[in-house]
PDB file of N, CA and C in Angstrom:
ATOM      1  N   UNK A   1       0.842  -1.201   0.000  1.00  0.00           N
ATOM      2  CA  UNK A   1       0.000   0.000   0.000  1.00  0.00           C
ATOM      3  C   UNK A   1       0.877   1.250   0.000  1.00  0.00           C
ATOM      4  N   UNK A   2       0.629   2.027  -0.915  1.00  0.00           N
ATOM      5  CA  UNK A   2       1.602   3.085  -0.857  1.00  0.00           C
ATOM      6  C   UNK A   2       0.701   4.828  -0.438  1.00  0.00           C
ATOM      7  N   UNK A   3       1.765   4.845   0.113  1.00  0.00           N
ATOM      8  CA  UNK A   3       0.936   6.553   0.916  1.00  0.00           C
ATOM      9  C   UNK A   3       0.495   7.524  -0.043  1.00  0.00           C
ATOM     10  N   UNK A   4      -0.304   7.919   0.318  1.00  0.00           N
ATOM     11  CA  UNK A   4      -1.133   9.597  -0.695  1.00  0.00           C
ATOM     12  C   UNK A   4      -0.841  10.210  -0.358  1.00  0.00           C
ATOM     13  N   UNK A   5      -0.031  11.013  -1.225  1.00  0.00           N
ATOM     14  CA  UNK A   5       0.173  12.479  -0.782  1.00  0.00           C
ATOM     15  C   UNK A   5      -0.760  13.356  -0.898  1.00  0.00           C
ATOM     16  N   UNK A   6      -0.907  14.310   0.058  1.00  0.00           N
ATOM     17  CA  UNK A   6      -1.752  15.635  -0.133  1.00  0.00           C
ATOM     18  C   UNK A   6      -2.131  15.961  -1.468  1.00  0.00           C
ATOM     19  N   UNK A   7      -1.549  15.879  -2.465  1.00  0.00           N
ATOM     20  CA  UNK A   7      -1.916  16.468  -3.990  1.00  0.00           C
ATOM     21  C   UNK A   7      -2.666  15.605  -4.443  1.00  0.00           C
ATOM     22  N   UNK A   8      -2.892  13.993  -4.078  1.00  0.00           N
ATOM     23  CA  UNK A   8      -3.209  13.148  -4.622  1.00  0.00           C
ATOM     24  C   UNK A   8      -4.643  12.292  -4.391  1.00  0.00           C
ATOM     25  N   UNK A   9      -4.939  13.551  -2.625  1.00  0.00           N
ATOM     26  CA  UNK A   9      -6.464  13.517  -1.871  1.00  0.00           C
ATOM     27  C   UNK A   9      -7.555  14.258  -2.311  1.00  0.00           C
ATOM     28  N   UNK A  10      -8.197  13.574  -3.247  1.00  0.00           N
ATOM     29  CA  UNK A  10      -9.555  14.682  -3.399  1.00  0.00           C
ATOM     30  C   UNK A  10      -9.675  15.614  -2.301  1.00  0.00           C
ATOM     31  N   UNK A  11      -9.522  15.203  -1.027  1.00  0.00           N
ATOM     32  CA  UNK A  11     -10.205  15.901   0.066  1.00  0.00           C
ATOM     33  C   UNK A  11      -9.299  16.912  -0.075  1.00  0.00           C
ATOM     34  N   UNK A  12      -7.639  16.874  -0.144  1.00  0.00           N
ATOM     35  CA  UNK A  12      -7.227  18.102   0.062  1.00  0.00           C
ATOM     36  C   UNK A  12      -7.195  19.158  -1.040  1.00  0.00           C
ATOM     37  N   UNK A  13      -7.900  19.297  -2.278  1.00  0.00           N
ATOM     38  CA  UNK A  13      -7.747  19.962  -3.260  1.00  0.00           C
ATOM     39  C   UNK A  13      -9.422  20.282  -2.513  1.00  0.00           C
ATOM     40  N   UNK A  14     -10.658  20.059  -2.335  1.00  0.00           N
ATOM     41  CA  UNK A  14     -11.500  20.252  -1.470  1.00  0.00           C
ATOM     42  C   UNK A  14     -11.315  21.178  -0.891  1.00  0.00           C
ATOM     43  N   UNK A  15     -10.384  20.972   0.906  1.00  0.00           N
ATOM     44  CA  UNK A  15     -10.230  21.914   1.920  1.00  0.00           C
ATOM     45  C   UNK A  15      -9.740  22.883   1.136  1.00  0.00           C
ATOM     46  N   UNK A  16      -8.461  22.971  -0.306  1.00  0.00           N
ATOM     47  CA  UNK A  16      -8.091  24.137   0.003  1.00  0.00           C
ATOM     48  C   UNK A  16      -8.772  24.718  -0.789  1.00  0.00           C
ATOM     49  N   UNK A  17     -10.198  24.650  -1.879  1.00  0.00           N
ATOM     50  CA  UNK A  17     -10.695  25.544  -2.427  1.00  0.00           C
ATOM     51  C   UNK A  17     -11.383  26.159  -1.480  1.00  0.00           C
ATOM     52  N   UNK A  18     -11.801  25.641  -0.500  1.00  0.00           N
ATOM     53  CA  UNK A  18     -12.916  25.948   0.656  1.00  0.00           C
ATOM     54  C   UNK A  18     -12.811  26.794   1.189  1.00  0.00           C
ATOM     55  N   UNK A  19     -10.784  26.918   1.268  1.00  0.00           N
ATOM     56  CA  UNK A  19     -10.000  27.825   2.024  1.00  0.00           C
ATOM     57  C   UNK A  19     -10.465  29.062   1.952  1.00  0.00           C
ATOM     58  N   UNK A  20      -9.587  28.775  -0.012  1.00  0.00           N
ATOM     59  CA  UNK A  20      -9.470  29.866  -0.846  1.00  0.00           C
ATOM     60  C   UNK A  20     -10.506  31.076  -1.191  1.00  0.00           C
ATOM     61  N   UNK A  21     -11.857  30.508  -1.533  1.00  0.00           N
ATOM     62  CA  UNK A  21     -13.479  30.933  -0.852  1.00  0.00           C
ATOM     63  C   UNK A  21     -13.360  31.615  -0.176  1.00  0.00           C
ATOM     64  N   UNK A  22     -13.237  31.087   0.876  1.00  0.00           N
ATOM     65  CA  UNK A  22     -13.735  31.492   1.918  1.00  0.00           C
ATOM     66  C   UNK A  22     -12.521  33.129   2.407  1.00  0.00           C
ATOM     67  N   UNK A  23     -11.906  33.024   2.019  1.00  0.00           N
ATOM     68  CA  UNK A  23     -10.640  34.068   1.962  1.00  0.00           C
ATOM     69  C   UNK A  23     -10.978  35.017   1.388  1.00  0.00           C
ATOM     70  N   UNK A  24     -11.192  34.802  -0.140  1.00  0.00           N
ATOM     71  CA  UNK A  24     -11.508  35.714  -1.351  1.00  0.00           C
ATOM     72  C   UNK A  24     -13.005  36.077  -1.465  1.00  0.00           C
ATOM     73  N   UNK A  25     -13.660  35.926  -0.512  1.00  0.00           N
ATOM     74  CA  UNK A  25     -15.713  35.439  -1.387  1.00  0.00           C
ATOM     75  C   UNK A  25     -15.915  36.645   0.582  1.00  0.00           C
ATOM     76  N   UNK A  26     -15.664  35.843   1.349  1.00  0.00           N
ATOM     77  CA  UNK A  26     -16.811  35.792   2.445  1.00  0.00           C
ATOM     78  C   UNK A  26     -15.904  37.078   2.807  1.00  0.00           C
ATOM     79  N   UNK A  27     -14.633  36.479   3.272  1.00  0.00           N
ATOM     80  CA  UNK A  27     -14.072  38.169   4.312  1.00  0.00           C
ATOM     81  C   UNK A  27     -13.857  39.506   3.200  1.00  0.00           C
ATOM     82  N   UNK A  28     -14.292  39.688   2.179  1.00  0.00           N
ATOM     83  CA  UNK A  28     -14.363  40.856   1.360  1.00  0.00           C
ATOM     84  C   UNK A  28     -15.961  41.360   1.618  1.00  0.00           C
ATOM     85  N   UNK A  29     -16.816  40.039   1.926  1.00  0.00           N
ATOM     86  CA  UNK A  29     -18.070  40.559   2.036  1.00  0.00           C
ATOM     87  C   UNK A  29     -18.444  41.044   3.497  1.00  0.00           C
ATOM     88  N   UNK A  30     -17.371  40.639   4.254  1.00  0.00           N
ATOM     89  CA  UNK A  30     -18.143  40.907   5.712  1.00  0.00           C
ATOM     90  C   UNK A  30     -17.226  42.476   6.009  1.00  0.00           C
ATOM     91  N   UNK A  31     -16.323  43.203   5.155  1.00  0.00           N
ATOM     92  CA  UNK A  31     -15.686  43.960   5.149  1.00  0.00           C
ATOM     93  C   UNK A  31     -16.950  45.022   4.317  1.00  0.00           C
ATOM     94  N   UNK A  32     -17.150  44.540   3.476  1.00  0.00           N
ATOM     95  CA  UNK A  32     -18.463  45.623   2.585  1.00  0.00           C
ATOM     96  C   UNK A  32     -19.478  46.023   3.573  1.00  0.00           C
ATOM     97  N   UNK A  33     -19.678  44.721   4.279  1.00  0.00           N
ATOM     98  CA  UNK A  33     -21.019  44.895   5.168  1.00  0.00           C
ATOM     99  C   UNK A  33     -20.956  46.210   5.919  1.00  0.00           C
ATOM    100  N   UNK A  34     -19.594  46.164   6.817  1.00  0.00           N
ATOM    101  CA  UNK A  34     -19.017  47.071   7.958  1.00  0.00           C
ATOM    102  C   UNK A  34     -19.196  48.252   7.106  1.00  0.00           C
ATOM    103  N   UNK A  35     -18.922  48.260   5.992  1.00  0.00           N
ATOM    104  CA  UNK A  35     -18.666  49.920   5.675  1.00  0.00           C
ATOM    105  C   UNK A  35     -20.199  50.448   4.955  1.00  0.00           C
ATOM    106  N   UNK A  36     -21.079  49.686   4.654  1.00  0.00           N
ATOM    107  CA  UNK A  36     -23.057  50.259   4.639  1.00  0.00           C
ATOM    108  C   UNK A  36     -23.339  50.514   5.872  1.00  0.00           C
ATOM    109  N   UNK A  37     -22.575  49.511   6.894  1.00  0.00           N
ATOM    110  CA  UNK A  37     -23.343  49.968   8.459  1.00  0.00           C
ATOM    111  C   UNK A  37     -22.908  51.253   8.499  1.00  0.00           C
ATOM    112  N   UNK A  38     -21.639  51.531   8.444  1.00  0.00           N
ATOM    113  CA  UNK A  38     -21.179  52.814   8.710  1.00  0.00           C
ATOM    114  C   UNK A  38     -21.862  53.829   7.791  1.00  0.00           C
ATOM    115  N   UNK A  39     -22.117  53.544   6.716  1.00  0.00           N
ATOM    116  CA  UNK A  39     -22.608  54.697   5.749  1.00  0.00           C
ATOM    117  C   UNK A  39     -24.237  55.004   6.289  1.00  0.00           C
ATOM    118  N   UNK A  40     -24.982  53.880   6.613  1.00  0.00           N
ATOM    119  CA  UNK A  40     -26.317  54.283   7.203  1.00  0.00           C
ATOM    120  C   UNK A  40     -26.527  54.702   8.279  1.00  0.00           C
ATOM    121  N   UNK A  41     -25.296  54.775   9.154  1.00  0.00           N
ATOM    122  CA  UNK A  41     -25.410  55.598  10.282  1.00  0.00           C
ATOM    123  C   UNK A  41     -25.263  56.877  10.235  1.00  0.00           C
ATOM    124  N   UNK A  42     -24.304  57.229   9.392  1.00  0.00           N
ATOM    125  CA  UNK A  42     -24.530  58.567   8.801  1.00  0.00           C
ATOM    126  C   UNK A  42     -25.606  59.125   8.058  1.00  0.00           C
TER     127      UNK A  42
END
């Protein structure tokens, strides 16, 4: 039986798009959010 490397795990090409997402997608959006709150408070 020979070992899998990381490149060779579905799962880890998986976690790291999930990462990558979640990096590029969500914390740009929760950064937009902060700055409407701020604009509607004004």
């Amino acid at each position: 039986d020979r070992k899998m490397f990381p490149w060779e795990n579905p799962a880890y090409y998986l976690s790291a798009l999930t990462l990558y997402v979640s990096v590029r997608y969500f914390l740009p959006e929760k950064k937009k959010e902060k700055v409407q709150d701020g604009d509607k408070r004004e």
